[in-house]
Protein backbone atom coordinates (compact mmCIF):
# COMPACT_ATOMS: atom_id res chain seq x y z
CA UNK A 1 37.76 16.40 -40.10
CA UNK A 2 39.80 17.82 -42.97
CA UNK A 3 38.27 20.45 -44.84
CA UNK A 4 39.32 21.94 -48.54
CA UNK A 5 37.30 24.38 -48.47
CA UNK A 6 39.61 27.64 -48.74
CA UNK A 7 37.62 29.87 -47.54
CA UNK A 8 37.35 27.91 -44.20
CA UNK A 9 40.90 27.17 -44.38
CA UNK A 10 41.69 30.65 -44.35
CA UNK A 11 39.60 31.51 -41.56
CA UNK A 12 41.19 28.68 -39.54
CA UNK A 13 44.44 29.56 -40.20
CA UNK A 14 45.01 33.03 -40.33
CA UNK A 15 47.13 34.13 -37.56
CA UNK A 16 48.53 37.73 -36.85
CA UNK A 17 52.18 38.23 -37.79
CA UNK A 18 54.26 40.60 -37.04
CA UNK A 19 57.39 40.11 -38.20
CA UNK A 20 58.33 40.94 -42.21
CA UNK A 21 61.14 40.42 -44.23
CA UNK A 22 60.93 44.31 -45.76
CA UNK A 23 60.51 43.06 -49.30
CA UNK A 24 57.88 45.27 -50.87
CA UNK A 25 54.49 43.79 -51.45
CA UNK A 26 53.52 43.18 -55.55
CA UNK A 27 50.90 46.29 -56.01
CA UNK A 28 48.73 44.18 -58.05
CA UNK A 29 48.15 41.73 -54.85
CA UNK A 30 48.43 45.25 -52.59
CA UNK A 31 44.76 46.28 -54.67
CA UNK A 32 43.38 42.75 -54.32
CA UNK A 33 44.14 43.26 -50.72
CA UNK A 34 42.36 45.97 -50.44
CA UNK A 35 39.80 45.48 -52.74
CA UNK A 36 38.79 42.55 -50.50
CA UNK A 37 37.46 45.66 -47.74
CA UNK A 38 34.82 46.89 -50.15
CA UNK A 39 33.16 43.78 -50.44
CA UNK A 40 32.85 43.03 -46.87
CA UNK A 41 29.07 43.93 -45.42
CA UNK A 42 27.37 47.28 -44.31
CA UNK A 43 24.36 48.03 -42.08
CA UNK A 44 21.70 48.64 -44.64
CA UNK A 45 24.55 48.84 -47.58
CA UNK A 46 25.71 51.97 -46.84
CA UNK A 47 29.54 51.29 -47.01
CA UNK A 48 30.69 53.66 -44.54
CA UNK A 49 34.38 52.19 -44.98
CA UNK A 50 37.25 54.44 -46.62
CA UNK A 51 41.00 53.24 -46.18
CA UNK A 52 44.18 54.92 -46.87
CA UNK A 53 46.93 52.89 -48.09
CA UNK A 54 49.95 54.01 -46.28
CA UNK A 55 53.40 53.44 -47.84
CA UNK A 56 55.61 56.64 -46.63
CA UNK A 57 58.15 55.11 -44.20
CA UNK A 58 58.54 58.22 -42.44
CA UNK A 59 54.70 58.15 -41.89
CA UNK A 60 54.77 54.67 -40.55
CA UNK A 61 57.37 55.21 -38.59
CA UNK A 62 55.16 58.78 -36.94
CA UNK A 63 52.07 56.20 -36.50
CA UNK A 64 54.35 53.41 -34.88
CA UNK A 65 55.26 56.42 -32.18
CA UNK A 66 51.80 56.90 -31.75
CA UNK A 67 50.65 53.32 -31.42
CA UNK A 68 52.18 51.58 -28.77
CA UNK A 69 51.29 47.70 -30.14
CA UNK A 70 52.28 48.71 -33.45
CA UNK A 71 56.08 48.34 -33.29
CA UNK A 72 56.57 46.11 -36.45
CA UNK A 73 55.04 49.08 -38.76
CA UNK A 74 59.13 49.92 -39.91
CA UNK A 75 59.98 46.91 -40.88
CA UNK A 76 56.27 46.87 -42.71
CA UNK A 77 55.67 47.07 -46.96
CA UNK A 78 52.87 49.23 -45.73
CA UNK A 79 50.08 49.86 -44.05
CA UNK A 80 45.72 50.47 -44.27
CA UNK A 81 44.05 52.55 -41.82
CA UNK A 82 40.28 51.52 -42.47
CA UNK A 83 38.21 54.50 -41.38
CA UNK A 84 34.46 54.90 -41.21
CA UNK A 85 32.07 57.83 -41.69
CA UNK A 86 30.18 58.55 -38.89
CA UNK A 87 28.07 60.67 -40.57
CA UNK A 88 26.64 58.00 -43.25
CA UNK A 89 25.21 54.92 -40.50
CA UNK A 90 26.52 56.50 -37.14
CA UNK A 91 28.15 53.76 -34.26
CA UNK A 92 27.20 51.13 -36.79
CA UNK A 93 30.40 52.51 -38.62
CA UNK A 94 32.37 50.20 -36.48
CA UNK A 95 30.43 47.36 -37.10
CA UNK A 96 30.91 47.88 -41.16
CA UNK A 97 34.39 48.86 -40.68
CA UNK A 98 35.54 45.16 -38.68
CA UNK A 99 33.62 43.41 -40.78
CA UNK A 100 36.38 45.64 -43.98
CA UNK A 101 38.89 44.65 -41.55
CA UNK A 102 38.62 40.96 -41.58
CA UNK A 103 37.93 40.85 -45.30
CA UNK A 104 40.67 42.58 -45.68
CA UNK A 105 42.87 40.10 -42.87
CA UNK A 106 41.49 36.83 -44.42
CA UNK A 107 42.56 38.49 -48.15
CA UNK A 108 46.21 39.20 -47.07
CA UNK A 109 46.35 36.08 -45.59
CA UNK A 110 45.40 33.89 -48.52
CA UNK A 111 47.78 35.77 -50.39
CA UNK A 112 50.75 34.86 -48.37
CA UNK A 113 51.51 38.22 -47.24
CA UNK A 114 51.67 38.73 -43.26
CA UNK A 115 49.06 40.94 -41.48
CA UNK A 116 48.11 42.26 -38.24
CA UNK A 117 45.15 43.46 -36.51
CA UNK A 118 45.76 47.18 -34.30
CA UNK A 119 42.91 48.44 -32.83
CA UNK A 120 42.29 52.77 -32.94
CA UNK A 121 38.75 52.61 -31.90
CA UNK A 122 38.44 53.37 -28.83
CA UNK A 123 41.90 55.10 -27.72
CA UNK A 124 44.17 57.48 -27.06
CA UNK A 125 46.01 57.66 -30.22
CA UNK A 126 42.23 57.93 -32.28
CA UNK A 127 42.67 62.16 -32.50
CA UNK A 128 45.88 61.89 -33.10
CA UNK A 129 45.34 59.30 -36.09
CA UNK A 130 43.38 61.60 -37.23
CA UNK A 131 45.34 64.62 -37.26
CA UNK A 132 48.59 63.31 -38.66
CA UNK A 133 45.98 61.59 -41.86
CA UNK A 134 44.12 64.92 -42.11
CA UNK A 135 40.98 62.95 -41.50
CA UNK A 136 37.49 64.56 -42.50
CA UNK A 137 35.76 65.87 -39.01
CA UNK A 138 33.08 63.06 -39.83
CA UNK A 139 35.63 60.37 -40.20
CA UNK A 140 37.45 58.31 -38.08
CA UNK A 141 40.27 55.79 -38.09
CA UNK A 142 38.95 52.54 -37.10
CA UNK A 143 41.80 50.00 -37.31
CA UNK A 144 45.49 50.16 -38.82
CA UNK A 145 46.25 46.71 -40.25
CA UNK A 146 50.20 46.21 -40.98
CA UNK A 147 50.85 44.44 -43.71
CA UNK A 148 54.77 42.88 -44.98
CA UNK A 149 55.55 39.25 -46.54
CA UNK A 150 55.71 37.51 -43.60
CA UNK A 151 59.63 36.36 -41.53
CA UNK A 152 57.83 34.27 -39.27
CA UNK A 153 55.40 31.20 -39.59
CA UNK A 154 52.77 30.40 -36.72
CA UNK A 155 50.87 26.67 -36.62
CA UNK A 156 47.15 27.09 -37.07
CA UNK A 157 45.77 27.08 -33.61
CA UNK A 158 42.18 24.59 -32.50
CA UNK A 159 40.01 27.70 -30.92
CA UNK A 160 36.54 26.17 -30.91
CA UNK A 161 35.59 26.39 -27.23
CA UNK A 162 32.23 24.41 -26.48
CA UNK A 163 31.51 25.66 -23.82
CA UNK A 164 30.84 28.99 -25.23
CA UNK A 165 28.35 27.29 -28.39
CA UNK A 166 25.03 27.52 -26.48
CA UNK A 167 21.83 26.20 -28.32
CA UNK A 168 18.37 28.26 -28.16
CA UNK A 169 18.71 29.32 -24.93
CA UNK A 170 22.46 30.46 -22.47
């Protein structure tokens, strides 16, 4: 079935890239990038999503030696760390903060500028995130999404699996 819808055509055919060609990204379609994270959802609206927009290479390059899946950050334009506070909706931070995330993924992607998805929830490197961004005590980094116009192409992939649609009942 073809589909023009965009918004469903950038859903099915975002794919994580991680290789850049080091051209900077337009600021202008940097914001709209970002912008796109404020709009995405919260638990009872109460937007517990910050991000810092990281463009320092040095920095990326201390982040990439923290991160061990996020290699590609030097040859990156730049980088967001989306962050939540804990303090405003508690574990449903991380909730709000991947639903920023995708936004965010599906925004970059519709752009034409490469993205990828690295996890901080939930690891080692999470206190040390937040030492070397001077993160609030009630904040913490949730994701770090690289960002860089994209040297690579991948083929939109078929990932509806049937057996996992279950109707009413497992």
């Amino acid at each position: 079935m073809e589909q023009n819808n965009a918004v469903l055509n950038a859903i099915k055919t975002r794919r994580s890239i991680r290789k850049y060609t080091g051209q900077p990204i337009d600021d202008a379609l940097l914001q709209e990038i970002i912008q796109a994270g404020f709009y995405a959802p919260s638990a009872m609206n109460r937007r517990p999503f910050h991000f810092i927009q990281l463009t320092d290479k040095a920095l990326l390059q201390q982040l990439c030696d923290l991160h061990p899946y996020a290699k590609m950050l030097p040859q990156a334009a730049c980088a967001i760390v989306v962050c939540g506070d804990y303090s405003i909706s508690g574990a449903f931070y991380m909730d709000d903060c991947a639903a920023a995330t995708q936004n965010i993924l599906l925004a970059a992607h519709s752009l034409g500028v490469g993205a990828v998805w690295c996890g901080v929830e939930h690891t080692d490197w999470q206190q040390p995130f937040g030492e070397l961004l001077h993160l609030p005590e009630q904040i913490r980094a949730y994701s770090l999404i690289v960002l860089g116009m994209p040297a690579e192409a991948k083929e939109a992939l078929d990932r509806v699996e049937p057996a996992k649609l279950h109707l009413n009942r497992w």
